[in-house]
Structures are given as C-alpha cells and as structure tokens.
C-alpha atoms as a PDB file:
ATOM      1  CA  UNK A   1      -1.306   3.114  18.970  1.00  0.00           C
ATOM      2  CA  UNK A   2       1.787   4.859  17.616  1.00  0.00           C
ATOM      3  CA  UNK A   3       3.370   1.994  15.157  1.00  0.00           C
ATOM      4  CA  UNK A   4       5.837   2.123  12.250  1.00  0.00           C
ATOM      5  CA  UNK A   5       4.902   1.441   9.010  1.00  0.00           C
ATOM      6  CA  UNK A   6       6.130  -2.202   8.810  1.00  0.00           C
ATOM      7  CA  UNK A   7       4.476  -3.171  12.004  1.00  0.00           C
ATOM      8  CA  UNK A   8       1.397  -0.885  11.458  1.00  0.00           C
ATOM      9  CA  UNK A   9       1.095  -3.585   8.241  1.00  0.00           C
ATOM     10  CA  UNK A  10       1.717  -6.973  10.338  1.00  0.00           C
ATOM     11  CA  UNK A  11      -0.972  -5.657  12.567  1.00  0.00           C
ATOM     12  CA  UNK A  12      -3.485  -4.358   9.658  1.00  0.00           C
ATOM     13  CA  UNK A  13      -2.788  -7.871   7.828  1.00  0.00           C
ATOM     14  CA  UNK A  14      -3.609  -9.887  10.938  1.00  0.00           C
ATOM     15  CA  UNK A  15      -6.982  -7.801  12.339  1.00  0.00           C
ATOM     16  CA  UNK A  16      -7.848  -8.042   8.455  1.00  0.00           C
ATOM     17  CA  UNK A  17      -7.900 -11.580   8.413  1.00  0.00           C
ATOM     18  CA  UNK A  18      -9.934 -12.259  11.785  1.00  0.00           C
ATOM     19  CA  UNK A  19     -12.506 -14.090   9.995  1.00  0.00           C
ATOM     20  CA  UNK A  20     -11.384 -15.960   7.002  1.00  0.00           C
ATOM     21  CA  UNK A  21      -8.069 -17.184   8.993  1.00  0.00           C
ATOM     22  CA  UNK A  22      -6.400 -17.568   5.336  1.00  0.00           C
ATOM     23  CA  UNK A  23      -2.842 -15.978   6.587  1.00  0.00           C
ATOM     24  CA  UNK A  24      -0.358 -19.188   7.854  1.00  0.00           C
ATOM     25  CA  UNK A  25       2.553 -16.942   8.034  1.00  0.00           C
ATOM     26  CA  UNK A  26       4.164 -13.414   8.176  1.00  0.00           C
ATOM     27  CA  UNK A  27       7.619 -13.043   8.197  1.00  0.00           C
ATOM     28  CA  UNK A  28       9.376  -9.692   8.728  1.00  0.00           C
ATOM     29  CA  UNK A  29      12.860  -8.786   6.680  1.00  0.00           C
ATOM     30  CA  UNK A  30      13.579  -4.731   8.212  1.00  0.00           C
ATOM     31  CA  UNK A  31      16.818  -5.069   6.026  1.00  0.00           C
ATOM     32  CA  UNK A  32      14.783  -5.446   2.550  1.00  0.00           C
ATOM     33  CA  UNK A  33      11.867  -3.270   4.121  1.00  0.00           C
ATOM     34  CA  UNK A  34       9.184  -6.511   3.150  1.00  0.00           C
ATOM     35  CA  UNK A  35       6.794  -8.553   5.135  1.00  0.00           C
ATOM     36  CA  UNK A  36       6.276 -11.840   3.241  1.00  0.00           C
ATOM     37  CA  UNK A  37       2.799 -12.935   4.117  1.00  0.00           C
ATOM     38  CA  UNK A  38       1.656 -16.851   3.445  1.00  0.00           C
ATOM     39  CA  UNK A  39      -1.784 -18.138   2.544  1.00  0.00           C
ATOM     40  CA  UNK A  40      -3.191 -21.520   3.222  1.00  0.00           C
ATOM     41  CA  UNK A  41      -3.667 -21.862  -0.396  1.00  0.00           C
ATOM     42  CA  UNK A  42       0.303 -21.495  -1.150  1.00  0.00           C
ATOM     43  CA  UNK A  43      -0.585 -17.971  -1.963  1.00  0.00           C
ATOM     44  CA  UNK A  44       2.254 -16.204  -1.050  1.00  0.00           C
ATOM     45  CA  UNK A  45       2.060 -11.490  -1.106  1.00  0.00           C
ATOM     46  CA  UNK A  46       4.833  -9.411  -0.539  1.00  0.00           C
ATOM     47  CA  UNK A  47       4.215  -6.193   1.311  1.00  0.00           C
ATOM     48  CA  UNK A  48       7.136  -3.369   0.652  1.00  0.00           C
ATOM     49  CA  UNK A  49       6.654  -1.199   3.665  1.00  0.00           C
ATOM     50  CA  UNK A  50       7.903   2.298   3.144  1.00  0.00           C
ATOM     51  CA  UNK A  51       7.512   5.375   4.492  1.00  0.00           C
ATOM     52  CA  UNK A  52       8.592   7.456   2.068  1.00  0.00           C
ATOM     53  CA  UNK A  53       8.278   6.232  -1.851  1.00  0.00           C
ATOM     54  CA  UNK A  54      10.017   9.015  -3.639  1.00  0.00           C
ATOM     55  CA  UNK A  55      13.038   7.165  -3.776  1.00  0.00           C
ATOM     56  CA  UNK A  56      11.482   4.011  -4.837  1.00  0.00           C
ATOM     57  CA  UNK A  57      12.214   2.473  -8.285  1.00  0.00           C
ATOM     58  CA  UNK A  58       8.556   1.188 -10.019  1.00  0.00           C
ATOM     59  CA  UNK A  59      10.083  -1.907 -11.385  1.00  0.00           C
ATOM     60  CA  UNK A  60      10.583  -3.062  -8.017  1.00  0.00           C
ATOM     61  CA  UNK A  61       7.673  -3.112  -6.924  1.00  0.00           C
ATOM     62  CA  UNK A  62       5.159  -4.184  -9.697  1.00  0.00           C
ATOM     63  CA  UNK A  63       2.872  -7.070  -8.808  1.00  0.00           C
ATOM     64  CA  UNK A  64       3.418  -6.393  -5.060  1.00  0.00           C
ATOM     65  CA  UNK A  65       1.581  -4.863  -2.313  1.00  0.00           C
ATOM     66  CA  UNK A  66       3.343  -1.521  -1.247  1.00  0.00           C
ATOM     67  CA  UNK A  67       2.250   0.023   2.532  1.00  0.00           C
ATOM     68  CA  UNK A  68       3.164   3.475   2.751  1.00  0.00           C
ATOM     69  CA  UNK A  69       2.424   6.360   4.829  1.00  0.00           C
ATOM     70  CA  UNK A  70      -0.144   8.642   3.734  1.00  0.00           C
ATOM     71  CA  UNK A  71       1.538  11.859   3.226  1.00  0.00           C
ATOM     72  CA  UNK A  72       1.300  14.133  -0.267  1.00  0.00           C
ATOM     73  CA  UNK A  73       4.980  13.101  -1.535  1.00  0.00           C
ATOM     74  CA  UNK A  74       3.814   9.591  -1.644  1.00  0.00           C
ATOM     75  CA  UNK A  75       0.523  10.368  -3.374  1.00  0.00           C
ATOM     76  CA  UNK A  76       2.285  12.549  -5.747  1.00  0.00           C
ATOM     77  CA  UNK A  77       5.130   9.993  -6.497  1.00  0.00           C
ATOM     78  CA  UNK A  78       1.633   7.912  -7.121  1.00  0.00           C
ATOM     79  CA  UNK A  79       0.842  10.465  -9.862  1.00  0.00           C
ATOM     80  CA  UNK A  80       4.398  11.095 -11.145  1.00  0.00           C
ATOM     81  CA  UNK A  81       4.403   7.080 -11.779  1.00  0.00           C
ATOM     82  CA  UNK A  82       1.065   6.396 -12.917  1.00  0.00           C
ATOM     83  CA  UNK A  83       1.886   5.423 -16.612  1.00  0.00           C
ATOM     84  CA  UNK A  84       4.196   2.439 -15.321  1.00  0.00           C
ATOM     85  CA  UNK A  85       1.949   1.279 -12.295  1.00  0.00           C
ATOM     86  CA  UNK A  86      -1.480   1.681 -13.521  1.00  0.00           C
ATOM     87  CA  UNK A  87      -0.838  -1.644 -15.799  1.00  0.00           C
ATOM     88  CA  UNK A  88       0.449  -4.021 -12.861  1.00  0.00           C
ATOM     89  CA  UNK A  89      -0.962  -5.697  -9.939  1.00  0.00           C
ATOM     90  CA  UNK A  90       0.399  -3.598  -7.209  1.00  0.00           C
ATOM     91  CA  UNK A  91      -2.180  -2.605  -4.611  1.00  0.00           C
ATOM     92  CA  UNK A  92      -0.974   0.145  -2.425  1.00  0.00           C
ATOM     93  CA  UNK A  93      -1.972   1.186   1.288  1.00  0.00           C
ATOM     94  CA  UNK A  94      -1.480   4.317   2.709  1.00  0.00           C
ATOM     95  CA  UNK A  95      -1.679   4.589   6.206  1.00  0.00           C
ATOM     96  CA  UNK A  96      -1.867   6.459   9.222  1.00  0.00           C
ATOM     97  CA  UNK A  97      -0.735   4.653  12.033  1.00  0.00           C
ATOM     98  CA  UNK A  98      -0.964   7.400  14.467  1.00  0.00           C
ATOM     99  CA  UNK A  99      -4.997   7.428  13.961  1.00  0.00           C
ATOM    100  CA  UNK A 100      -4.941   3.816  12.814  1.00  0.00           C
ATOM    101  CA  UNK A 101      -6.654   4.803   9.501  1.00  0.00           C
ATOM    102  CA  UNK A 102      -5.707   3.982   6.083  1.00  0.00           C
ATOM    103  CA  UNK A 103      -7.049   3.998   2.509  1.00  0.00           C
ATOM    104  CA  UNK A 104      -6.328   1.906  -0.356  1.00  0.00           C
ATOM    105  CA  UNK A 105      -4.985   1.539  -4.381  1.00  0.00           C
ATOM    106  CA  UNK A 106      -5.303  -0.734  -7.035  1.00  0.00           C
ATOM    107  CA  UNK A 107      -4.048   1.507 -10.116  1.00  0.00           C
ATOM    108  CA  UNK A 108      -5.145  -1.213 -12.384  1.00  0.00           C
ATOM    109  CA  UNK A 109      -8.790  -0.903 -11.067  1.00  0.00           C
ATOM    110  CA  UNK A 110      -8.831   2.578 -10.646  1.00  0.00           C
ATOM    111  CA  UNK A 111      -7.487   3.402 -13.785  1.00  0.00           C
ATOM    112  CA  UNK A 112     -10.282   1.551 -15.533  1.00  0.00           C
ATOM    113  CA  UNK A 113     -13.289   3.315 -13.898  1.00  0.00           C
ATOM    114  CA  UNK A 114     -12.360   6.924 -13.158  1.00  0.00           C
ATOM    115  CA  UNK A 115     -11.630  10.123 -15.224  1.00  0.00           C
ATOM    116  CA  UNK A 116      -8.397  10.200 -16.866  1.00  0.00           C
ATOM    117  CA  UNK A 117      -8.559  13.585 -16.418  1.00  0.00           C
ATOM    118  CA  UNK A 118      -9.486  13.792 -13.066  1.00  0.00           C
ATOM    119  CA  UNK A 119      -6.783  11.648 -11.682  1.00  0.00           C
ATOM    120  CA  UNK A 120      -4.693  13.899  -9.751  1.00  0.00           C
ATOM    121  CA  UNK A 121      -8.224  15.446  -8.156  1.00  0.00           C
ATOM    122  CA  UNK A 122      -9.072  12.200  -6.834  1.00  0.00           C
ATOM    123  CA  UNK A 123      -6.588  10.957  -5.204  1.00  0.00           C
ATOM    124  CA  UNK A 124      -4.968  13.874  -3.261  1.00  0.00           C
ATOM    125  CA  UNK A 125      -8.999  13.600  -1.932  1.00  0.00           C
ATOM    126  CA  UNK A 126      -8.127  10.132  -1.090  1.00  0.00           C
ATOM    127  CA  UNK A 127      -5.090  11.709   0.578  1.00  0.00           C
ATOM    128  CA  UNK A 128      -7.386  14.155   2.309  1.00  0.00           C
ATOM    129  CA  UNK A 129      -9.689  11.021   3.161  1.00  0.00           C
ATOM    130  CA  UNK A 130      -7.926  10.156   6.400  1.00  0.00           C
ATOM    131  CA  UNK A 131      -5.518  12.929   8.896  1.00  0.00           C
ATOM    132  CA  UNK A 132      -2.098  13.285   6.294  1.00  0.00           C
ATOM    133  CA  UNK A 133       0.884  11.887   8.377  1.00  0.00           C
END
C-alpha cells in the first residue's frame, strides 16, 4: 500500500480503532493539511498531516496530533524544537506508508523519563526503528 501521508493517517486512525469503535467522524481539509477526527464522547483531535515539518511553525501545532513522514529532517526539526514542544500535548507519528510502519511521540512523556542528554541518540534510533522514507 503506497498512501500519502494524510490518507496513510485516515487509514492508521480507522484500523486503530477496530475495537473500541470510539471514532464517529473523520473529516479531511487537503487545503489546511488536517484531518479532524470526532469521538463519541465529544472528544474532538486534530491531526496536521505533513510530510515535511521543517517549515512548520511550533505554535501551530501545540496540543495537536502531527503525522509526518519518518525521514531525518523531520526528526531533527523534532530536536531543533524540543524546548517549545516538549511542554505541550502534541503527540507526533512518523510514518512510513510505503512499509505501513510507523513509530510514535509524546515529547511531554518522553521528556520526563529519558536522558536529557541522550535525547538526540534516542530518537534518530527511533528514526532508525522503522525503513527512513
């Protein structure tokens, strides 16, 4: 399955939630690059689908869910941004949709239980985790 980023996500979202059946709703928007994806609960996550982040501004997407692909400039953008995301509650997916593999982010999280000063280290292996796109 060769998909694009913001249909790699739609499909991810829905195979992820198989079981629990929380998701009511996913609506695309290509022009803003977002999936906006509705829980029963009235929960409602925004997914910024990008493939490339280095041109990304931070304050636009704190608190949000950010699918990107998982290439080194995205995981170094990561790094380069770290003091202003590792406070919010972005999550961030990198994937390859090519293998249909990905690997996961919460800065907040991570930043709380690993090495300050082994940060970079671990996640270009998370990078190396899963075939670089």
């Amino acid at each position: 399955m060769n998909l694009n980023i913001m249909d790699w996500t739609e499909t991810y979202l829905k195979y992820k939630d198989t079981v629990q059946r929380k998701i009511t709703k996913i609506t695309k928007n290509p022009e803003k690059e977002e999936l906006i994806c509705e829980l029963k609960d009235g929960t409602i996550h925004t997914y910024i689908c990008k493939d490339n982040l280095e041109d990304k501004d931070t304050q636009k997407i704190k608190n949000n869910r950010v699918s990107c692909l998982n290439t080194k400039k995205n995981v170094d953008w990561v790094i380069k941004n770290w003091q202003e995301i590792k406070n919010t509650d972005t999550i961030f997916l990198f994937a390859n949709p090519k293998k249909a593999m990905h690997w996961s982010l919460n800065p907040k999280l991570h930043d709380r239980i690993t090495d300050k000063t082994a940060l970079k280290q671990g996640l270009k292996t998370l990078l190396e985790s899963i075939p670089e796109i």
